[in-house]
Protein backbone atom coordinates (compact mmCIF):
# COMPACT_ATOMS: atom_id res chain seq x y z
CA UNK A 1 -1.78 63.34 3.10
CA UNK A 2 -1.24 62.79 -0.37
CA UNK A 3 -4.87 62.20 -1.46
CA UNK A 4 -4.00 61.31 -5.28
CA UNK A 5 -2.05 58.16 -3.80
CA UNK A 6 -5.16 57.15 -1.47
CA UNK A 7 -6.84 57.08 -4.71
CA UNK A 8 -4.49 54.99 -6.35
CA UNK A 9 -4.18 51.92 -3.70
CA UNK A 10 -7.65 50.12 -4.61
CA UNK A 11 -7.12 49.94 -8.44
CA UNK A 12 -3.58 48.73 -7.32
CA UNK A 13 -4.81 45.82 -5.38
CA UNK A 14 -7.88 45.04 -7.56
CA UNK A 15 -6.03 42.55 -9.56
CA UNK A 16 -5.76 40.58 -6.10
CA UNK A 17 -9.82 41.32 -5.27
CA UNK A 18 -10.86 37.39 -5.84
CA UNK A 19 -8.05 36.61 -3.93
CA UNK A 20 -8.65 38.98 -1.06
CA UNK A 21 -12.11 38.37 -1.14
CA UNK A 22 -12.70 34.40 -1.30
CA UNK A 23 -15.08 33.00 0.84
CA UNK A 24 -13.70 29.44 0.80
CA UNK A 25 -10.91 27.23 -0.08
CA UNK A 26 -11.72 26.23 -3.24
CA UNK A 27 -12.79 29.70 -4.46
CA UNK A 28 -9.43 31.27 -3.34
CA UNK A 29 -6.96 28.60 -4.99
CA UNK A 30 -9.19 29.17 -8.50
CA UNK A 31 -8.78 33.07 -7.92
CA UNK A 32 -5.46 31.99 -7.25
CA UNK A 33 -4.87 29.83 -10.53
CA UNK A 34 -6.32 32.87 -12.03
CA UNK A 35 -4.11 35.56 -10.48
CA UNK A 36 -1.19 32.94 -12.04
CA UNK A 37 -2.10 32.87 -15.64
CA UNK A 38 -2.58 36.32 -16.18
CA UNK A 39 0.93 36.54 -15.36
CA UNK A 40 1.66 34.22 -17.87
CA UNK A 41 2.58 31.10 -16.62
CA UNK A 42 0.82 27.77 -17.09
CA UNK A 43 1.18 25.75 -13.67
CA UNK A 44 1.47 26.49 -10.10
CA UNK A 45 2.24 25.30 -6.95
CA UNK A 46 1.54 26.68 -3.93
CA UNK A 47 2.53 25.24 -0.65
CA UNK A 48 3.10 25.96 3.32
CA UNK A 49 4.07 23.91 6.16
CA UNK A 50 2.53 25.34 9.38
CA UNK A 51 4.37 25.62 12.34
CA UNK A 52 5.18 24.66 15.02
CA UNK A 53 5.71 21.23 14.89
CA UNK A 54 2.57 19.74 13.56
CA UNK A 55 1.47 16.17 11.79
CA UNK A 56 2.68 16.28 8.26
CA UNK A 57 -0.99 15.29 6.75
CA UNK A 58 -1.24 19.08 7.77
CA UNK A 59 0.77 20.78 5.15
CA UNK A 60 -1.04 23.02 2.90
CA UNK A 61 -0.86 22.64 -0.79
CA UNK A 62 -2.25 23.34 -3.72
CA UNK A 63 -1.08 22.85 -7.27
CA UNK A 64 -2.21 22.44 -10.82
CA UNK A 65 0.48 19.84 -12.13
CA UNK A 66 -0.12 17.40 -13.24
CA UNK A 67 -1.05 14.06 -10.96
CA UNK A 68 1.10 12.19 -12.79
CA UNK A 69 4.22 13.71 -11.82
CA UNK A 70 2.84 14.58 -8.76
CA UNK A 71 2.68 11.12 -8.15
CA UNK A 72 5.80 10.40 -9.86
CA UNK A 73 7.48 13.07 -7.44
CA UNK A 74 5.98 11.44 -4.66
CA UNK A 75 6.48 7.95 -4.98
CA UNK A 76 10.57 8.51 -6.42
CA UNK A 77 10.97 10.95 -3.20
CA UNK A 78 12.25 13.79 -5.30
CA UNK A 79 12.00 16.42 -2.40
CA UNK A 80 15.11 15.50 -1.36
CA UNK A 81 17.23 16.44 -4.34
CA UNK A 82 14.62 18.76 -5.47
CA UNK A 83 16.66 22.14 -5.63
CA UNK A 84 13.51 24.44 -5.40
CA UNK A 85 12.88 22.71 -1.96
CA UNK A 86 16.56 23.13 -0.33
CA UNK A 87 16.01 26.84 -1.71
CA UNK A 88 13.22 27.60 0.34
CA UNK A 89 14.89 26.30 3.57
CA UNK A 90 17.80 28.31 3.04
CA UNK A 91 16.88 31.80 1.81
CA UNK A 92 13.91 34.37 1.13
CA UNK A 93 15.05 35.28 -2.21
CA UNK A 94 13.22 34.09 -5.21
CA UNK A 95 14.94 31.40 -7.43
CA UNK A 96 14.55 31.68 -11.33
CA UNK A 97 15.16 28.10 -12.45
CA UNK A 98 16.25 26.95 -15.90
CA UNK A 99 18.44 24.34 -17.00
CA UNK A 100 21.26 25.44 -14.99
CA UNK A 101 19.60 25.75 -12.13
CA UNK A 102 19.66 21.69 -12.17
CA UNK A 103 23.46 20.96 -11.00
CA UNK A 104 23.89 17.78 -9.64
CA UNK A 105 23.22 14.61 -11.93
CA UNK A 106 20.12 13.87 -9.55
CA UNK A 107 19.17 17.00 -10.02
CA UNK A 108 19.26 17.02 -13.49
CA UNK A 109 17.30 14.13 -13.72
CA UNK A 110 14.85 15.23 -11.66
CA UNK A 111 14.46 18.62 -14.57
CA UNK A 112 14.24 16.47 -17.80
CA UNK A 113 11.61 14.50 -15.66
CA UNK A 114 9.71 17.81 -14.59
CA UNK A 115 10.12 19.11 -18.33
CA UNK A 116 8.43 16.08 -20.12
CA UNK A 117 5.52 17.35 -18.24
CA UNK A 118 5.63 20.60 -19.23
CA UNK A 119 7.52 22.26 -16.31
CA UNK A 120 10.29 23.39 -18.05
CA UNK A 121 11.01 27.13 -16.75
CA UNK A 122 9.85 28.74 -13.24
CA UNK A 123 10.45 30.63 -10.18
CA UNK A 124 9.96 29.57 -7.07
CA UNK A 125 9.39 32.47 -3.87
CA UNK A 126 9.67 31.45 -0.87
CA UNK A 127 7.33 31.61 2.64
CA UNK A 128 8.57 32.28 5.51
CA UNK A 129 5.74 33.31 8.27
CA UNK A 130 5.64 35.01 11.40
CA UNK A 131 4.94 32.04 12.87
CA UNK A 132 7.74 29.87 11.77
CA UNK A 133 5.49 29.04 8.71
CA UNK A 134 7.62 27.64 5.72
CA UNK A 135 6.95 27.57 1.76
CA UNK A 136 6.83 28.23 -1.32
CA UNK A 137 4.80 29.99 -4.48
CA UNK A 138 6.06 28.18 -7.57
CA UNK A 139 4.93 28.81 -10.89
CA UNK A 140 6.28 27.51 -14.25
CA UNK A 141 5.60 27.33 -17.77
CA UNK A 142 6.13 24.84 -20.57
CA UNK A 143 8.87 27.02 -23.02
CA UNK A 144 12.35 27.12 -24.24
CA UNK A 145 14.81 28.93 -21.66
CA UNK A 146 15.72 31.90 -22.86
CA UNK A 147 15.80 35.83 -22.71
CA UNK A 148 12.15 36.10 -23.52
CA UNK A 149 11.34 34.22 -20.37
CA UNK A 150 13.59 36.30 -18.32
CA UNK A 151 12.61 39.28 -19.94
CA UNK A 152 8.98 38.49 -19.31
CA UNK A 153 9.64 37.41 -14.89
CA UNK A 154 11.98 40.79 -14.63
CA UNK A 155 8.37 42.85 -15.46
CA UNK A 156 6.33 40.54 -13.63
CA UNK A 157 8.75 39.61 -10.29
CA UNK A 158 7.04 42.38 -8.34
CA UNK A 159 3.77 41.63 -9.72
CA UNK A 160 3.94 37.73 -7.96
CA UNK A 161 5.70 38.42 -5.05
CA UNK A 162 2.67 40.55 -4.03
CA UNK A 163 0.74 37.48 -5.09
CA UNK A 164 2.60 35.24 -2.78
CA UNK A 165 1.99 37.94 0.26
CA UNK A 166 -1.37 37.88 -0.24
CA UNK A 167 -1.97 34.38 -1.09
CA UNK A 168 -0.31 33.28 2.01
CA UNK A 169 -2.55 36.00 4.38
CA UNK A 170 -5.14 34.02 3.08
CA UNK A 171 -4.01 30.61 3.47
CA UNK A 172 -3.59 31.35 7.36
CA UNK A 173 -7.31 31.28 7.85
CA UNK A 174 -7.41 27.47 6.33
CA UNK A 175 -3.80 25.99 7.48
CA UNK A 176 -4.59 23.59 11.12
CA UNK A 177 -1.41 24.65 13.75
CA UNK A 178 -0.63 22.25 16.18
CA UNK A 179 -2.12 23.62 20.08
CA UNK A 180 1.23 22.36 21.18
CA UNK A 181 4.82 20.98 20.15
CA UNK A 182 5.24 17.46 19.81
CA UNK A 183 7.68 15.52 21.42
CA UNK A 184 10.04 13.99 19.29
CA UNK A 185 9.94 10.02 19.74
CA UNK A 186 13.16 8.72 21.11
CA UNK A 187 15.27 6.39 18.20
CA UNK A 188 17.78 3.64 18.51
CA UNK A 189 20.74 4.37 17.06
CA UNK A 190 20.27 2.36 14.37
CA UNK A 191 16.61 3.45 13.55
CA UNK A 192 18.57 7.43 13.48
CA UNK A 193 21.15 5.97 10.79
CA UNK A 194 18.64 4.61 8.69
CA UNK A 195 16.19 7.83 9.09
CA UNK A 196 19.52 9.73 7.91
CA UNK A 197 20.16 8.13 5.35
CA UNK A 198 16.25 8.13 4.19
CA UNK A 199 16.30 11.99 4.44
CA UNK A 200 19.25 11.53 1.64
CA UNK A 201 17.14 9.81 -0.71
CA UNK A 202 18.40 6.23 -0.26
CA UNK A 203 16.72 2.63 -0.74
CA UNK A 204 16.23 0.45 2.09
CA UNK A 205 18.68 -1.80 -0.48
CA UNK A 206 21.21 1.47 -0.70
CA UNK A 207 20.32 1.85 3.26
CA UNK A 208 21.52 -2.15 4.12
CA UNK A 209 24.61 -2.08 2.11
CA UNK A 210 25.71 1.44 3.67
CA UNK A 211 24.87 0.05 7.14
CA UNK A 212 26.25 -3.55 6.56
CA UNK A 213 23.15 -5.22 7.02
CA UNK A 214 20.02 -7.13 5.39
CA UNK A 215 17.38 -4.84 3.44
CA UNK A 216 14.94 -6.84 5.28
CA UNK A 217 16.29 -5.31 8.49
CA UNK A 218 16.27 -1.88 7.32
CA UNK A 219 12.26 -2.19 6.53
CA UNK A 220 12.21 -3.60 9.59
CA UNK A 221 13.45 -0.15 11.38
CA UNK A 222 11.71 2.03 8.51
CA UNK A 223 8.68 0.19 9.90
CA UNK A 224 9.54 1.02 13.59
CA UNK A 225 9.96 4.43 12.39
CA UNK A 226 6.66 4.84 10.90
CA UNK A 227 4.98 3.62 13.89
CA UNK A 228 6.84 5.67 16.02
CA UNK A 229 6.44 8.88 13.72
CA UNK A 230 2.43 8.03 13.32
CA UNK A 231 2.62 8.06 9.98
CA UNK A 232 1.72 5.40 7.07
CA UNK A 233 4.25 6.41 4.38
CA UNK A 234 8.25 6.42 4.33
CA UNK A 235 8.36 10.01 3.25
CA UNK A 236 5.94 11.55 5.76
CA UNK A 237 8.63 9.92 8.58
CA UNK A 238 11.39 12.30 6.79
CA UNK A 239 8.90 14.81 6.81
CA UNK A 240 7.95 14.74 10.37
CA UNK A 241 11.66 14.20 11.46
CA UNK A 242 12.96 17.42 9.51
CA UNK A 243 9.90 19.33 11.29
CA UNK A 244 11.00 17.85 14.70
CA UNK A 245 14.65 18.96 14.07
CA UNK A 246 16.20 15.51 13.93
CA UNK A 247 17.81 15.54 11.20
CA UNK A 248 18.34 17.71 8.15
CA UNK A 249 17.73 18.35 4.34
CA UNK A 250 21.34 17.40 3.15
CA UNK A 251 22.98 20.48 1.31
């Protein structure tokens, strides 16, 4: 056994020791936070979705950007043209974003959005767990694209995909899995068009003139949905309908 390498392991994972070593929640995420900035970058995001099929008020996330476009995000349903997110369902590669990155109009929109709040370069790694987990380490930082940047994430790639590893072993500890699957409710046909065409990113007013009918009588099935999805909020019924395999992040 080659003794000198034995020696070597500890100082190689002592960067991580906070990490590794957190006794709660909040102690890990700051370690975490930490572990991010020394890296150089000035936000983060770090998020999983536990499987298998569980409520959505059970995804795991923890982030430093800011509220407001958290909330912004949130409230404009972003996730669905959010490229990062698609990503992460798709492959285990990491994605460098810049500018280009952004190809759609939506999706362009969405970046000069995210930049006025100082998220303006990044890479995103995804989670996938042995469990069917799902997610994503993002972290970001408010400068010009460029070769410095790149530069900078080609010596450091290695360096945060070990962070995401271990960042995620200890997230397992803290994320709530579902004892059993949930049924999926059972839809009208109509209630499955409009749910479709929510999981696109559409109004109820966008929804109605698609479907030929009033936008009173899409809120009324976005209402049906929520109450048959147990869930308060338009975008936790997407959500809970992508986790139950109804429908589908659109390409």
């Amino acid at each position: 056994m080659d003794h000198s390498l034995d020696a070597l392991v500890p100082d190689f994972f002592a960067p991580l020791a906070p990490l590794m070593n957190a006794s709660s929640s909040d102690e890990a995420f700051t370690s975490l936070q930490s572990a991010v900035q020394n890296l150089g970058f000035d936000k983060m995001l770090f998020a999983v979705i536990p499987q298998p099929k569980v409520n959505p008020k059970d995804v795991f996330m923890r982030t430093t950007y800011p509220s407001e476009w958290r909330n912004h995000y949130d409230a404009h349903n972003m996730r669905v043209v959010d490229p990062t997110v698609g990503h992460c369902f798709k492959s285990s590669a990491p994605m460098v974003w810049v500018p280009q990155s952004f190809q759609t109009d939506a999706q362009q929109s969405l970046y000069e959005e995210a930049s006025s709040f100082g998220l303006r370069v990044g890479v995103t790694l995804p989670i996938h767990g042995p469990d069917g987990e799902l997610g994503m380490l993002t972290c970001v930082r408010d400068e010009a694209p460029g070769q410095a940047f790149l530069k900078d994430l080609q010596h450091n790639l290695m360096a945060l995909a070990l962070l995401r590893d271990v960042a995620f072993d200890w997230t397992s500890k803290y994320i709530r899995v579902a004892d059993a699957q949930e049924k999926a409710p059972v839809l009208t046909a109509r209630e499955l068009d409009c749910l479709q065409w929510m999981t696109a990113g559409k109004t109820a007013w966008e929804i109605g003139r698609i479907l030929s009918i009033s936008e009173a009588g899409v809120n009324f099935h976005i209402s049906n949905l929520r109450t048959k999805f147990n869930v308060s909020k338009r975008n936790d019924v997407v959500l809970k309908a992508i986790r139950l395999g109804l429908v589908s992040l659109p390409d």
